[in-house]
Protein backbone atom coordinates (compact mmCIF):
# COMPACT_ATOMS: atom_id res chain seq x y z
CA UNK A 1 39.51 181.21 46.97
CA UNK A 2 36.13 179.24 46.43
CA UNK A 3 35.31 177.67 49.62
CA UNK A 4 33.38 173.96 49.42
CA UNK A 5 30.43 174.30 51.75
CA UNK A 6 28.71 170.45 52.89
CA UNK A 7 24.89 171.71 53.91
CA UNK A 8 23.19 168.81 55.41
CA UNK A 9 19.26 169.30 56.06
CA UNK A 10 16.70 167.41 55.75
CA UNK A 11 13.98 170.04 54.94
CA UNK A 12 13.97 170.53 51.24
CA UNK A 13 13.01 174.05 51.50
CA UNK A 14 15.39 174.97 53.73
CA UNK A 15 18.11 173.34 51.55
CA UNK A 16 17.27 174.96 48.26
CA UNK A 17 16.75 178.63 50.56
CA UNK A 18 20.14 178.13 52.28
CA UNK A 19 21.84 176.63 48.43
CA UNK A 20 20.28 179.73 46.68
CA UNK A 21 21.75 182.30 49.01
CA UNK A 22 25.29 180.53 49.61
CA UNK A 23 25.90 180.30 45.47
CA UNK A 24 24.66 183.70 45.03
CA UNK A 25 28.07 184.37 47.11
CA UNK A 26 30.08 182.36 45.15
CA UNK A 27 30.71 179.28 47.34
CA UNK A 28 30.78 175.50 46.19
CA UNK A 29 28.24 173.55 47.60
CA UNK A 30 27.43 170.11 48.49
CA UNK A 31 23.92 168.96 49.82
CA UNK A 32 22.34 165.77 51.61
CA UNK A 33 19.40 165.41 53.48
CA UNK A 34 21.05 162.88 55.50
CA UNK A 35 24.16 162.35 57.86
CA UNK A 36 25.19 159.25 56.60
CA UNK A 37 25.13 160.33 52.99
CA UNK A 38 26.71 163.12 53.72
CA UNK A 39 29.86 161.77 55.48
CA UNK A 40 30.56 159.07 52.88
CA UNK A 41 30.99 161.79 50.42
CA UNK A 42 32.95 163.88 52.29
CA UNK A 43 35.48 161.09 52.50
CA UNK A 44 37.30 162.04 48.97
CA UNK A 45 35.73 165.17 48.96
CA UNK A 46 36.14 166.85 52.05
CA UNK A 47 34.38 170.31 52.59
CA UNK A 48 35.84 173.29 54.06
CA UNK A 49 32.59 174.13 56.30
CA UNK A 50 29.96 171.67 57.34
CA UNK A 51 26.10 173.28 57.73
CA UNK A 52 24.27 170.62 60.00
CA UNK A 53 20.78 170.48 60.72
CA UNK A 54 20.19 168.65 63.87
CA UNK A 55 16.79 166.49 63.46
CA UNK A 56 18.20 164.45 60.44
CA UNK A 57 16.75 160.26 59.62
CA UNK A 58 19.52 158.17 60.99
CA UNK A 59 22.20 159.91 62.70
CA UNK A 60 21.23 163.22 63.69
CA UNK A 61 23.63 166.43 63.64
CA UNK A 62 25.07 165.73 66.85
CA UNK A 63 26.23 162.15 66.21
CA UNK A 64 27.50 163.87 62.71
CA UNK A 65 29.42 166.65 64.59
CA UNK A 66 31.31 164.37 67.07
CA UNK A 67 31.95 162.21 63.96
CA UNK A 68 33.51 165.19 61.94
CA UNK A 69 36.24 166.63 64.81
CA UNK A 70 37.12 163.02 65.58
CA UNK A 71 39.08 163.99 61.83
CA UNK A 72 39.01 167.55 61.06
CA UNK A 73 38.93 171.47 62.45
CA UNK A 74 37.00 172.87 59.57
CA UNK A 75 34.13 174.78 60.89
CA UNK A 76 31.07 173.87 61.30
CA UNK A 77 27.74 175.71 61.89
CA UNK A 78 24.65 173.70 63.61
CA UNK A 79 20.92 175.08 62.83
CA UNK A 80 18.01 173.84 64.59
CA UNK A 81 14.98 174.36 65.58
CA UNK A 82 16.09 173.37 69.32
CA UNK A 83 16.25 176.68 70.62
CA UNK A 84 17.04 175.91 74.63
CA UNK A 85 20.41 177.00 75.96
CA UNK A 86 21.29 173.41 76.70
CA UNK A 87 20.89 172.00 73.14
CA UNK A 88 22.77 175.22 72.09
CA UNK A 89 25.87 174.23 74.70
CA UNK A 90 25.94 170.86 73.60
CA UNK A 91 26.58 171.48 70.01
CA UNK A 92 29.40 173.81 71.03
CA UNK A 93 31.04 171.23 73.36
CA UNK A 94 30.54 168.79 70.54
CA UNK A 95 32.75 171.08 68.12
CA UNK A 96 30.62 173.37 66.64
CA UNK A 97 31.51 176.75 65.95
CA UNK A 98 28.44 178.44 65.63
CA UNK A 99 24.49 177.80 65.98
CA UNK A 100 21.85 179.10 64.59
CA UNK A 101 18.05 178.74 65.49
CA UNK A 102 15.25 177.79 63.22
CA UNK A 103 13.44 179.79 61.81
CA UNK A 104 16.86 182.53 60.64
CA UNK A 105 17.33 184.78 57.96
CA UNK A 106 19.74 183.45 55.27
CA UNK A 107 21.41 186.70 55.00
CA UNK A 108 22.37 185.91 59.07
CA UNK A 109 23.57 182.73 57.32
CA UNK A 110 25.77 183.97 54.82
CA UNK A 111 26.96 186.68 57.38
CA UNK A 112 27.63 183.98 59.52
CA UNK A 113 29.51 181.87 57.11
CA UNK A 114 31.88 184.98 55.83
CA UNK A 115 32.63 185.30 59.64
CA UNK A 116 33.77 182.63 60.37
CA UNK A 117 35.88 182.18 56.90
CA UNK A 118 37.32 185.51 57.72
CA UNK A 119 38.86 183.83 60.75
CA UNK A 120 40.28 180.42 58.87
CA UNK A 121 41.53 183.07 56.00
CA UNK A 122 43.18 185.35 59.13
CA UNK A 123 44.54 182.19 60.85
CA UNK A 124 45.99 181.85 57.43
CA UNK A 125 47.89 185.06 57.21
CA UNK A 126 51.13 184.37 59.16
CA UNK A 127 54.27 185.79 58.06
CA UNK A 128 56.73 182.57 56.06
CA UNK A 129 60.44 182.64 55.68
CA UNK A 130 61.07 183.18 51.71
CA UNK A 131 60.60 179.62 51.50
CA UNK A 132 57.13 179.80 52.42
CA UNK A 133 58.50 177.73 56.17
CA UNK A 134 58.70 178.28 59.65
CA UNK A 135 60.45 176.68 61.73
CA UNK A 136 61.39 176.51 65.50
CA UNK A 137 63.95 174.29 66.94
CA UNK A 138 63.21 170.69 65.12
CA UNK A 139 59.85 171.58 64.49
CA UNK A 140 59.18 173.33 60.81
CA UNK A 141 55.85 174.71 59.79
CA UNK A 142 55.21 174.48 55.84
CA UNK A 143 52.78 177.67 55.69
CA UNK A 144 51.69 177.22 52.22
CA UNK A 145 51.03 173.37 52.33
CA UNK A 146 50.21 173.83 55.72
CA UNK A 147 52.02 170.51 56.60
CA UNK A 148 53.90 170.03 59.92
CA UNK A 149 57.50 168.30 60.20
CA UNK A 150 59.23 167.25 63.32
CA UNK A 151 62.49 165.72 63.52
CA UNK A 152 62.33 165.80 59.57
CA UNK A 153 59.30 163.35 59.41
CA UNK A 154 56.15 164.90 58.56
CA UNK A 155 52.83 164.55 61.25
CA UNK A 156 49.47 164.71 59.99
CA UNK A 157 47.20 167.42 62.20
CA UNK A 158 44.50 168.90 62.32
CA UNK A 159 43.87 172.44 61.30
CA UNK A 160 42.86 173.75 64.47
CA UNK A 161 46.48 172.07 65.26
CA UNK A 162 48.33 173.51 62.50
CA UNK A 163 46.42 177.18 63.65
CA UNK A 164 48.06 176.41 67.37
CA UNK A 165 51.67 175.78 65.94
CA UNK A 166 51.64 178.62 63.72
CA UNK A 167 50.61 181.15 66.46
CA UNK A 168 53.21 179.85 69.03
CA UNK A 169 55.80 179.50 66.65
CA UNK A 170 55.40 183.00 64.81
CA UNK A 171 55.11 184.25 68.65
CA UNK A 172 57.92 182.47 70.45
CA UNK A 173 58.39 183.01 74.21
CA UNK A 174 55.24 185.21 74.66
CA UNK A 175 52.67 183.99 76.90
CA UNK A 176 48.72 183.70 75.66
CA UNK A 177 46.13 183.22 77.42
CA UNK A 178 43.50 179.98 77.07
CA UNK A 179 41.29 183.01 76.80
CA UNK A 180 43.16 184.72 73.28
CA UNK A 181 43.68 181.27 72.16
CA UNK A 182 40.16 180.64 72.34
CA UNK A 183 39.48 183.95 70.31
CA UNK A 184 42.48 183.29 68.07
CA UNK A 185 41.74 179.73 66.74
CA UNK A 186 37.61 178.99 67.78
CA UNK A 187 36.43 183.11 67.12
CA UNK A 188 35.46 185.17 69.66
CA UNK A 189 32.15 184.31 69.77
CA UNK A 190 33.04 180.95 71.01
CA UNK A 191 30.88 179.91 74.20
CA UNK A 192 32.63 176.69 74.78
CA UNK A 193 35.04 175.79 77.72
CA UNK A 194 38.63 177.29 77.83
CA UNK A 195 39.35 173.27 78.77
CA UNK A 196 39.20 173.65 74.30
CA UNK A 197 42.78 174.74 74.56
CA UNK A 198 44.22 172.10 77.25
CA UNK A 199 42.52 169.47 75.00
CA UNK A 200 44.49 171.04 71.78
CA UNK A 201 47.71 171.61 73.63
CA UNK A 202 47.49 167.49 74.49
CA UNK A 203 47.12 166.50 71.52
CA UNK A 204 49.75 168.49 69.85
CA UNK A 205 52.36 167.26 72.72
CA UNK A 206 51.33 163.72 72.41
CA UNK A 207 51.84 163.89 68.45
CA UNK A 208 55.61 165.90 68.61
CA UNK A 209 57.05 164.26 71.71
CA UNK A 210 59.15 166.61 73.41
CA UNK A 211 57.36 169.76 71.78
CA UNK A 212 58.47 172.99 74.01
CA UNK A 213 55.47 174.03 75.14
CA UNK A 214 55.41 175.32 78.49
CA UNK A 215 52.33 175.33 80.69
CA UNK A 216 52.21 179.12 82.02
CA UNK A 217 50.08 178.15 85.05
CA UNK A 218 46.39 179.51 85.98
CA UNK A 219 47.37 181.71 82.47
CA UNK A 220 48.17 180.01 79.15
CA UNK A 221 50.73 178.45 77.44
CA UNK A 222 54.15 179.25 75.72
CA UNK A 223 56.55 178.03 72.92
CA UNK A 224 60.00 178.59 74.73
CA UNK A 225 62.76 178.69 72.21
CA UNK A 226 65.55 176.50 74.52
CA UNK A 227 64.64 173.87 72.91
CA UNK A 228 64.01 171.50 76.09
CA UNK A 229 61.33 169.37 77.15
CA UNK A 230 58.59 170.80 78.29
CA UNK A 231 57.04 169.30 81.50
C-alpha cells in the first residue's frame, strides 16, 4: 500500500529535505507551506499522515492539529523548533502522535513515519469472518471497508473509533486497560493522558446508543457479549 503523506512547512529547505527522503521510500506526498492551503486540499484529498510544522503564516500547526482530529484519527507528526517540554505536551494533548524537534535527521523522520504506519497497518490486521465482517450483538464491523453498522444503519467514525470497536469486538468480555488501549490504538510511545481513552469510549457510546461497553472501574473497559445496556 502507498501511503499519502500531507507535509506542511513553511521552510523550503526543510520541505524539499523531508519530500526527498519520504519519496525515496515510496510514499505519496502532498506539500504546502501553509495551514490553510493545506486543509482545503485535504478536503477531497485526504492524507493518511499529516507532517506539521508549528511556526506556519496564518494558522500555525497547533490551530491545524485541533482542526484535523475535530474530523479524522490519521496520524500526525508535529516538528518544531520549540523544543520545551510544554510545547511538546501540548501538541500531544492536541492529537498529535509524535514530535519531533528542529533541527532532526530525516532518516529519524522516515523511521518515525514507518513506526507509526506499522501501528495503523497492525491495527489493521484483525481476524474477519469469511465475509470480511465482524459482528457482535447488533453491532457489525465491515473489516475491509472499515465501515461500522448498528442496528443495520451504517455510522460514520473515526479511525481511532473503528481501531476501538475492532479490538473490543475481536476481544469480547476481556478487560483492557486505559493503559493497553493507549499502546494499542495511540503507540506506545504515546505521552498523552489515559483521559485519551474515556474521551474515545464517549464518543463511541454517544454515536451507538446502547453500545455494551462496560466501564471496568479504576481499570479499563469491556465489550460484554449480553447484549444489555451498558451503564
Amino acid at each position: 500500500m502507498s501511503y499519502h503523506i500531507y507535509v506542511v512547512e513553511d521552510d523550503p529547505n526543510i520541505r524539499d529535505i523531508v519530500s526527498a527522503y519520504l519519496s525515496k521510500e515510496g510514499y505519496q506526498l502532498s506539500l504546502a507551506n501553509n495551514a490553510e492551503d493545506a486543509w482545503e486540499l485535504s478536503q477531497n484529498d485526504p492524507p493518511d499522515m499529516w507532517i506539521l510544522d508549528i511556526m506556519l503564516p496564518g494558522m500555525d500547526g497547533y490551530e491545524l492539529c485541533k482542526k484535523i482530529r475535530q474530523t479524522s484519527e490519521v496520524p500526525i507528526i508535529i516538528i518544531s523548533a520549540k523544543d520545551d517540554e510544554v510545547d511538546k505536551i501540548l501538541g500531544l494533548e492536541l492529537g498529535s502522535d509524535d514530535y519531533l524537534t528542529k533541527p532532526f535527521s530525516p532518516r529519524e523522520l522516515v523511521a518515525r513515519v514507518k513506526r507509526l504506519f506499522k501501528r495503523v497497518d497492525k491495527l489493521l490486521q484483525i481476524e474477519p469472518s469469511a465475509t470480511g465482517e465482524m459482528q457482535q450483538g447488533h453491532l457489525i464491523l465491515d473489516t475491509s471497508g472499515r465501515r461500522v453498522f448498528w442496528y443495520e444503519q451504517e455510522v460514520e467514525v473515526t479511525a481511532k473509533e473503528f481501531d476501538m470497536l475492532s479490538i473490543l469486538v475481536r476481544h469480547q468480555n476481556r478487560a483492557f486497560s486505559r493503559e493497553e488501549l493507549l499502546a494499542l490504538i495511540w503507540g506506545e510511545d504515546y505521552f498523552g493522558s489515559d483521559r485519551a481513552v474515556d474521551d474515545l469510549i464517549k464518543r463511541l457510546r454517544k454515536k451507538l446508543d446502547g453500545l455494551p461497553v462496560e466501564t471496568v472501574w479504576g481499570y479499563g473497559y469491556r465489550l460484554r457479549t449480553d447484549g444489555e445496556e451498558s451503564k
